[in-house]
PDB file of N, CA and C in Angstrom:
ATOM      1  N   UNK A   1      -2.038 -15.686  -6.864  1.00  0.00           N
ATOM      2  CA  UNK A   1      -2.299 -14.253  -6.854  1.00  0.00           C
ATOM      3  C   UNK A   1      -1.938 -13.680  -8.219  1.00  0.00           C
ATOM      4  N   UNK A   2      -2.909 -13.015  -8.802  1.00  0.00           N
ATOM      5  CA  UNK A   2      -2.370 -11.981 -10.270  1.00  0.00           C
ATOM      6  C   UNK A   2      -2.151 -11.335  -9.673  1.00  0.00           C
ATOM      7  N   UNK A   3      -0.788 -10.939  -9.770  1.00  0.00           N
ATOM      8  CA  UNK A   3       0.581 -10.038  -9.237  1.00  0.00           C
ATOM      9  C   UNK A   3       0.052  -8.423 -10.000  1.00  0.00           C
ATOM     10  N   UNK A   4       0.047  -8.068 -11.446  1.00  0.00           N
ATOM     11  CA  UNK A   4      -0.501  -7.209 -11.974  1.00  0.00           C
ATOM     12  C   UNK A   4      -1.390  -6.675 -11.403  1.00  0.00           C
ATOM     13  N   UNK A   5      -2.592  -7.800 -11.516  1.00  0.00           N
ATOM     14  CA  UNK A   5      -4.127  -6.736 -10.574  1.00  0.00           C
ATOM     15  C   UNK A   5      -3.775  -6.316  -9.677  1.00  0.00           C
ATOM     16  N   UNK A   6      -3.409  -7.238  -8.518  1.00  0.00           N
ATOM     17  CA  UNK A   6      -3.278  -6.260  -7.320  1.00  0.00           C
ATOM     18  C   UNK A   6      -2.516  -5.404  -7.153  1.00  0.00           C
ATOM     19  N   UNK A   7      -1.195  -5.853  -7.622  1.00  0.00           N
ATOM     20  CA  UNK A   7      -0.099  -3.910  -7.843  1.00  0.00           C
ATOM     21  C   UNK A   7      -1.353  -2.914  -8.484  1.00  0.00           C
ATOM     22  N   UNK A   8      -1.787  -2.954  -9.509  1.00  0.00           N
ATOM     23  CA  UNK A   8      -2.599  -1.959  -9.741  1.00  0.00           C
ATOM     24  C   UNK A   8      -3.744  -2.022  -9.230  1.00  0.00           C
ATOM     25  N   UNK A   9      -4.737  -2.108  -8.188  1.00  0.00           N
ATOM     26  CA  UNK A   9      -5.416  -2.522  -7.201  1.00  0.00           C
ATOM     27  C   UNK A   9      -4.430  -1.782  -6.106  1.00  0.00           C
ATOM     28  N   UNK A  10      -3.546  -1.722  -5.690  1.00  0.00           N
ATOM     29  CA  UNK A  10      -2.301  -1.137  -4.568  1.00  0.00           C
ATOM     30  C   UNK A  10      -2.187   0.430  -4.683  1.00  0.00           C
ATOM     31  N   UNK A  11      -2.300   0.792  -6.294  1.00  0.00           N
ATOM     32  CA  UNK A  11      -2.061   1.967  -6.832  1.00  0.00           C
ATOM     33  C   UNK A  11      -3.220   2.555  -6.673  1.00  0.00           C
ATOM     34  N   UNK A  12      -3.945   1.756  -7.235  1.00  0.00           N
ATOM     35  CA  UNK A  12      -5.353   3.228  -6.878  1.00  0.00           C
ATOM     36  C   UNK A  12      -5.790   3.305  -5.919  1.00  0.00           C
ATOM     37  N   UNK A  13      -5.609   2.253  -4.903  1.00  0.00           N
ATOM     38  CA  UNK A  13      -5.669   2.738  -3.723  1.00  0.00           C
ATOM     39  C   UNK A  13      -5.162   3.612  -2.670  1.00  0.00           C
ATOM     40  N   UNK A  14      -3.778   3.758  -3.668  1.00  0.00           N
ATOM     41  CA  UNK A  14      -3.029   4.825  -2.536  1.00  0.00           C
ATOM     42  C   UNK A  14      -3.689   6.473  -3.786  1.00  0.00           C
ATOM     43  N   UNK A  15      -4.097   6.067  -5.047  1.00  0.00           N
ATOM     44  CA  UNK A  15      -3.829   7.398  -5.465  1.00  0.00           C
ATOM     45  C   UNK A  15      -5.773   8.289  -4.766  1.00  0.00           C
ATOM     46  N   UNK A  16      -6.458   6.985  -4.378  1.00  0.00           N
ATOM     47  CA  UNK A  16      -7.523   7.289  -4.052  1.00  0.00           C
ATOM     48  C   UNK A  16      -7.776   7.815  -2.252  1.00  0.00           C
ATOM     49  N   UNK A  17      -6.708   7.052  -1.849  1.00  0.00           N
ATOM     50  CA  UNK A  17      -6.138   8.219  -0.291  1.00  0.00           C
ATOM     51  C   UNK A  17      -5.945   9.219  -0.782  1.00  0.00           C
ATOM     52  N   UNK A  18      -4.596   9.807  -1.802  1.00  0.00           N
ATOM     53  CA  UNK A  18      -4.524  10.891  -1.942  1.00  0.00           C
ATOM     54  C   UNK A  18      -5.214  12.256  -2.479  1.00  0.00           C
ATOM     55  N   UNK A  19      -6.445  11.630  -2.987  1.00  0.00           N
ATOM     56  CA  UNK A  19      -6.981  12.727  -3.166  1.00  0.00           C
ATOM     57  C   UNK A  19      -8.429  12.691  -2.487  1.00  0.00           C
ATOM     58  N   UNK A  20      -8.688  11.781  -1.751  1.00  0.00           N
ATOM     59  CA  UNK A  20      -9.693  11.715  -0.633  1.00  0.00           C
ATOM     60  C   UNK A  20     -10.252  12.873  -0.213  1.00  0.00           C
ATOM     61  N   UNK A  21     -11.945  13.126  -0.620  1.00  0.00           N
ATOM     62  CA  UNK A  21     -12.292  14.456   0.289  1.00  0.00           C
ATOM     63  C   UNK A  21     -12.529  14.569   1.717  1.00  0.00           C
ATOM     64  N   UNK A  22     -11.892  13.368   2.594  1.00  0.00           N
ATOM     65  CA  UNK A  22     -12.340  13.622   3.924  1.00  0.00           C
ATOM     66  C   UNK A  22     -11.323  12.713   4.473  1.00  0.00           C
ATOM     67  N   UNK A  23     -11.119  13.009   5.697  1.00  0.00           N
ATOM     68  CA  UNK A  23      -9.628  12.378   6.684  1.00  0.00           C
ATOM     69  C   UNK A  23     -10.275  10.785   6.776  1.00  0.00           C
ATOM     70  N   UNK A  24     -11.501  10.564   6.775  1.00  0.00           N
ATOM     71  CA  UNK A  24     -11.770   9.172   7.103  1.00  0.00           C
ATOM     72  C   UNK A  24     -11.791   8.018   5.887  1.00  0.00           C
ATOM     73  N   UNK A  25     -11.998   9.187   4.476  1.00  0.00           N
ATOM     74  CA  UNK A  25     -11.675   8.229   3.413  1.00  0.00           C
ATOM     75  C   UNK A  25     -10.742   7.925   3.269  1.00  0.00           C
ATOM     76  N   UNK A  26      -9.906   8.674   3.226  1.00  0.00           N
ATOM     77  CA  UNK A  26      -8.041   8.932   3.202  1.00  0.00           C
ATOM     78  C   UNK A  26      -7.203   7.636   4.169  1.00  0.00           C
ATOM     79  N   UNK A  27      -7.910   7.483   5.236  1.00  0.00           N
ATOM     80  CA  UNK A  27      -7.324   6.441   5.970  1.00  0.00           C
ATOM     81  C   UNK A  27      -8.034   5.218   5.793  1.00  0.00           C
ATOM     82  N   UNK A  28      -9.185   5.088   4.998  1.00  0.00           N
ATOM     83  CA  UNK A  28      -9.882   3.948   4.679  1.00  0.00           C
ATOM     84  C   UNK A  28      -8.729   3.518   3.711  1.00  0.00           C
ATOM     85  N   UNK A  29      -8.899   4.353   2.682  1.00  0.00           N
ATOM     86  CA  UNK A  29      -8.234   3.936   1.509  1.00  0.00           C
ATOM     87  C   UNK A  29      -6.849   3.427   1.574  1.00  0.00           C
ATOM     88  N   UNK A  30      -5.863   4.242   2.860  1.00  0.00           N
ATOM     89  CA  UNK A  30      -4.430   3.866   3.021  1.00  0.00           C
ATOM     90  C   UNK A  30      -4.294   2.536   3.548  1.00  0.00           C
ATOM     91  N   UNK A  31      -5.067   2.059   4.432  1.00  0.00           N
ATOM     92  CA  UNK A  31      -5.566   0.902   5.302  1.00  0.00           C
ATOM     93  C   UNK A  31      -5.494  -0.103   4.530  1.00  0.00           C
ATOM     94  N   UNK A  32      -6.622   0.146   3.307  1.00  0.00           N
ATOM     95  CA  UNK A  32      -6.732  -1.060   2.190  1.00  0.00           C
ATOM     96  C   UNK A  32      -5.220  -1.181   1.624  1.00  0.00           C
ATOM     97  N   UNK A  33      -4.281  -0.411   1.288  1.00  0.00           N
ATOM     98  CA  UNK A  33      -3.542  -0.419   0.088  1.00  0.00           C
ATOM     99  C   UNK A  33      -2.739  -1.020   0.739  1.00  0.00           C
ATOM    100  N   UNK A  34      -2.010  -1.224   2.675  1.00  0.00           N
ATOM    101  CA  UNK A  34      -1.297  -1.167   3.030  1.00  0.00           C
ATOM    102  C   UNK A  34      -1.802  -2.691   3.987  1.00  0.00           C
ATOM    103  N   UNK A  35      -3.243  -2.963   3.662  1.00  0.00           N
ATOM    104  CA  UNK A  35      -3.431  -3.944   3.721  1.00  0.00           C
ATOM    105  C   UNK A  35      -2.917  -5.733   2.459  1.00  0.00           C
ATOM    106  N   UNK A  36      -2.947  -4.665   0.825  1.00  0.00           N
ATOM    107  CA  UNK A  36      -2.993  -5.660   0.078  1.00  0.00           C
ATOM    108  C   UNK A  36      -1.240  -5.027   0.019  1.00  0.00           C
ATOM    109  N   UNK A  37      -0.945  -4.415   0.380  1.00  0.00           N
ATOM    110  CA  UNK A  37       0.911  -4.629   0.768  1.00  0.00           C
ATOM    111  C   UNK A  37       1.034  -5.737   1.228  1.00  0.00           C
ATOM    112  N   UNK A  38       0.472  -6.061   2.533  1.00  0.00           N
ATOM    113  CA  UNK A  38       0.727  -7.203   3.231  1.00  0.00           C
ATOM    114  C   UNK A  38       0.664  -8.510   2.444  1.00  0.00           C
ATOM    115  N   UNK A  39      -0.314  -8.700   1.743  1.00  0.00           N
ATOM    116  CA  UNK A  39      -0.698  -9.445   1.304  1.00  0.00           C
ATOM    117  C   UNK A  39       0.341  -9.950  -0.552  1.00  0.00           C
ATOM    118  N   UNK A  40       0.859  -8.808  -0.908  1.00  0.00           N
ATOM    119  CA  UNK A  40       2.008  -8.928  -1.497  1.00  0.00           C
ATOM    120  C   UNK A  40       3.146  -9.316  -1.158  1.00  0.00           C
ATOM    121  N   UNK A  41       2.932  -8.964   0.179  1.00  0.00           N
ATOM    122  CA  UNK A  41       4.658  -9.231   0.613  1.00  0.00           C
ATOM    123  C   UNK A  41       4.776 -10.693   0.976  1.00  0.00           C
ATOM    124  N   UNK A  42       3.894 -11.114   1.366  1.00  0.00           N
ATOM    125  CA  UNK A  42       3.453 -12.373   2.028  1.00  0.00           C
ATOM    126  C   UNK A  42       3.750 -13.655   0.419  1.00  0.00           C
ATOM    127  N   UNK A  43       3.128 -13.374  -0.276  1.00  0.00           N
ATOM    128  CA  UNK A  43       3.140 -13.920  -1.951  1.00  0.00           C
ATOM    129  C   UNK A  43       4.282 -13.859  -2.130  1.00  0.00           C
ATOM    130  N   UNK A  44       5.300 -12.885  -2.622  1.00  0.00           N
ATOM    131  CA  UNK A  44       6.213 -12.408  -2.787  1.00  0.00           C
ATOM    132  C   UNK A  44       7.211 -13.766  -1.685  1.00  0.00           C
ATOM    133  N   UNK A  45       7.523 -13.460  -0.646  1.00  0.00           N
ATOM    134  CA  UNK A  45       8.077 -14.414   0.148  1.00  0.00           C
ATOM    135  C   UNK A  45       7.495 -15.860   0.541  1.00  0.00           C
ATOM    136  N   UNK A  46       6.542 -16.121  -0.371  1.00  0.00           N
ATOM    137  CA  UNK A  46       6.266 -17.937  -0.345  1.00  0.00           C
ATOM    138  C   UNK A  46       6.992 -18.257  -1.879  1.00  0.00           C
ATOM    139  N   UNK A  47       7.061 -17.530  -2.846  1.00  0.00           N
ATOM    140  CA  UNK A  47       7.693 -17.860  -3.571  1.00  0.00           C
ATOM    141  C   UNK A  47       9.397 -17.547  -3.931  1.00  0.00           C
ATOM    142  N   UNK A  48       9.955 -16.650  -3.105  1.00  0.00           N
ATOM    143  CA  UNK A  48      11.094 -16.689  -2.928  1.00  0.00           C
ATOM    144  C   UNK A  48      11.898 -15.145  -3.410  1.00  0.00           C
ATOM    145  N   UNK A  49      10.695 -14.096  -4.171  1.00  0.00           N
ATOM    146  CA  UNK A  49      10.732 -12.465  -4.415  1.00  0.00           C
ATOM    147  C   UNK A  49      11.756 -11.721  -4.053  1.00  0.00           C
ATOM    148  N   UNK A  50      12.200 -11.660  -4.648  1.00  0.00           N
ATOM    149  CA  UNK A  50      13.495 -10.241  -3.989  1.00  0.00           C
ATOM    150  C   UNK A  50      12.819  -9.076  -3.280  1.00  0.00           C
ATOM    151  N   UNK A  51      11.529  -8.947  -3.984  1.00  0.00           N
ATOM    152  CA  UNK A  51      10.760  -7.942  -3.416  1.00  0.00           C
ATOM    153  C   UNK A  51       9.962  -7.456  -2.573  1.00  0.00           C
ATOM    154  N   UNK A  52      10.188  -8.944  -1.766  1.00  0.00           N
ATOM    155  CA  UNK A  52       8.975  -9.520  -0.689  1.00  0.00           C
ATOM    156  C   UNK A  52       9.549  -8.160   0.630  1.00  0.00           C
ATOM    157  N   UNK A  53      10.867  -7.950   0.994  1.00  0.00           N
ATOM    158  CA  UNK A  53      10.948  -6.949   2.013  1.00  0.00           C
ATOM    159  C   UNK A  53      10.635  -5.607   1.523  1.00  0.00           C
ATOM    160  N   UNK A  54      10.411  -5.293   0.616  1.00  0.00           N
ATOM    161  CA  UNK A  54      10.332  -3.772   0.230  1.00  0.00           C
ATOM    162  C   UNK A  54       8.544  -3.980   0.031  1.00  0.00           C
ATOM    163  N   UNK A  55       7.400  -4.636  -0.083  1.00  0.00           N
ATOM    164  CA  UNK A  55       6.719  -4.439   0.187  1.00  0.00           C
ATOM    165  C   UNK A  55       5.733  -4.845   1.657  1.00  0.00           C
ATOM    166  N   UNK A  56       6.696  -5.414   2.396  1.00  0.00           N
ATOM    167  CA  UNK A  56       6.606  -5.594   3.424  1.00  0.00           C
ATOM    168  C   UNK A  56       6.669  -4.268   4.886  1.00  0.00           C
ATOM    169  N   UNK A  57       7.517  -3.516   3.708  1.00  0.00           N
ATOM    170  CA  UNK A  57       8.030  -2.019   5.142  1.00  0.00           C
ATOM    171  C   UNK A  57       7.032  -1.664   4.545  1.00  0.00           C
ATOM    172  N   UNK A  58       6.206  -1.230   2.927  1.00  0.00           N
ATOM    173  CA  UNK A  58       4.800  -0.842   2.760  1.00  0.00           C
ATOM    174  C   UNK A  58       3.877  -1.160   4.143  1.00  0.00           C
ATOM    175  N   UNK A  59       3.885  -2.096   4.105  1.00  0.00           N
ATOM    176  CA  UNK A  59       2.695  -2.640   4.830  1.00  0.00           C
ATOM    177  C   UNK A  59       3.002  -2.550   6.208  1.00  0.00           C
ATOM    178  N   UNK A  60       3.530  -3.430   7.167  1.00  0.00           N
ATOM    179  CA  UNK A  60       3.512  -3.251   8.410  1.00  0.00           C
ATOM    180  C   UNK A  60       3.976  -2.244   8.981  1.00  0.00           C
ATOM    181  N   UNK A  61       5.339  -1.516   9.206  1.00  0.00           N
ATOM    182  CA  UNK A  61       5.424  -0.598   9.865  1.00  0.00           C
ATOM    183  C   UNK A  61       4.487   0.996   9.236  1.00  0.00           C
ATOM    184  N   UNK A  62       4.402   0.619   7.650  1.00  0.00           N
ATOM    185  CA  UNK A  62       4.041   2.116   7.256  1.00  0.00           C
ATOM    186  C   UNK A  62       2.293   2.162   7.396  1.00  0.00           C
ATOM    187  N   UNK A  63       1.933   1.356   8.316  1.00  0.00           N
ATOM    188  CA  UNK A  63       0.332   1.564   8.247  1.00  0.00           C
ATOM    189  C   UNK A  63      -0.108   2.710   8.828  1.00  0.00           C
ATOM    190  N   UNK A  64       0.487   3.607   9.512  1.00  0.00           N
ATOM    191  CA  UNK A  64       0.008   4.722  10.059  1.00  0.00           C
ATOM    192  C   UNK A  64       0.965   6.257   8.997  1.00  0.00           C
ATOM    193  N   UNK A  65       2.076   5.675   8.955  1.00  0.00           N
ATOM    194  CA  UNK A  65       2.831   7.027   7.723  1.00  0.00           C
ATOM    195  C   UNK A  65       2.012   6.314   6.435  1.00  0.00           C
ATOM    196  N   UNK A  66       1.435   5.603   5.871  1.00  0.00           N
ATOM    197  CA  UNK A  66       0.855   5.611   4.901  1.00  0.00           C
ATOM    198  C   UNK A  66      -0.516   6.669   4.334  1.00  0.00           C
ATOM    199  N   UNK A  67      -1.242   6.657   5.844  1.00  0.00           N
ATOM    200  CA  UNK A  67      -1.970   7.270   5.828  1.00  0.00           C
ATOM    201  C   UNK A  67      -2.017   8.561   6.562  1.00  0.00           C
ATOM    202  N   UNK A  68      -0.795   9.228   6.291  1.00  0.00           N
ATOM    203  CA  UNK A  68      -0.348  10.158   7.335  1.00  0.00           C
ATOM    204  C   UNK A  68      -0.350  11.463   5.531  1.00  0.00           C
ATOM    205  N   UNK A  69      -0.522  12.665   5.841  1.00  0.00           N
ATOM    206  CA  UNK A  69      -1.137  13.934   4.962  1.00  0.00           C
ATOM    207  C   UNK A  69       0.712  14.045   3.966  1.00  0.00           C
ATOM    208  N   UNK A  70       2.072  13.330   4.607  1.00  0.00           N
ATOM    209  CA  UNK A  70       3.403  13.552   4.118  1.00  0.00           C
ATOM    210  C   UNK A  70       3.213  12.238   2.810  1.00  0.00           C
ATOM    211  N   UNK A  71       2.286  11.595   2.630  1.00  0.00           N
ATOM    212  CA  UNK A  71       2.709  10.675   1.461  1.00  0.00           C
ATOM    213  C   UNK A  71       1.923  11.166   0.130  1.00  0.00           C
ATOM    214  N   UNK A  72       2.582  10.457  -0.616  1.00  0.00           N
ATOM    215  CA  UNK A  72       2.034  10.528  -2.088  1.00  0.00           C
ATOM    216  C   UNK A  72       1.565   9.504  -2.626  1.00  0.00           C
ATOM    217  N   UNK A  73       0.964   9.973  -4.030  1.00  0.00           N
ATOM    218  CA  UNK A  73       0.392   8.784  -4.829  1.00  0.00           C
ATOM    219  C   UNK A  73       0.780   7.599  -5.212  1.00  0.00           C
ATOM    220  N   UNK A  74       2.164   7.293  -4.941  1.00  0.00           N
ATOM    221  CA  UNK A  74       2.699   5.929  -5.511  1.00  0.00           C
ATOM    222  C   UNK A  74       3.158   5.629  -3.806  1.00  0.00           C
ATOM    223  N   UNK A  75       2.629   6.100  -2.214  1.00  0.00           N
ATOM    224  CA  UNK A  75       3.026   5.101  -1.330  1.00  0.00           C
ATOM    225  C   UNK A  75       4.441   5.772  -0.708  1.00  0.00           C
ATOM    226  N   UNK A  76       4.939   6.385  -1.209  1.00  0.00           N
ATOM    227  CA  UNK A  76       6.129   6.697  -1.042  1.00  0.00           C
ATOM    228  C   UNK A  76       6.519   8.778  -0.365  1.00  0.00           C
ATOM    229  N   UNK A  77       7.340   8.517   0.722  1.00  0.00           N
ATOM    230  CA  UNK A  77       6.815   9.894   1.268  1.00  0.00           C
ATOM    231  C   UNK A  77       7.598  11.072   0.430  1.00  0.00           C
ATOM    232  N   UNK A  78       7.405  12.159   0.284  1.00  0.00           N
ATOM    233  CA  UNK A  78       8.002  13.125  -0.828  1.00  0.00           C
ATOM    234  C   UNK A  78       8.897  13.730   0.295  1.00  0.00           C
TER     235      UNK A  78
END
């Protein structure tokens, strides 16, 4: 996995929820980002990541607060 692309691949996907003109893009877009969370976290913990649990709460539990109107552009709720 290029670790780079997809963090930034992660980012515009959440910054492209956030400014989404319609509730169904907004949750398309959170879906994806919180999809390639998973998919980080997963990488992250085959190789042994300190960081593998912090993008892991990205992804599984926050798949619905991800795409919920309280988050922001970097994923994280204000």
């Amino acid at each position: 996995m290029d670790f780079n692309r997809t963090y930034t691949e992660h980012q515009r996907l959440l910054m492209e929820a956030a400014r989404a003109p319609s509730e169904g893009f907004r949750l398309a877009h959170a879906a994806a980002a919180s999809h390639l969370a998973e998919q980080i976290g997963r990488a992250h913990r085959a190789i042994g990541a300190a960081a593998a649990p912090a993008w892991e709460t990205l992804a599984a539990p926050a798949r619905d607060s991800l795409a919920s109107p309280g988050r922001t552009a970097t994923g994280y709720a204000s």
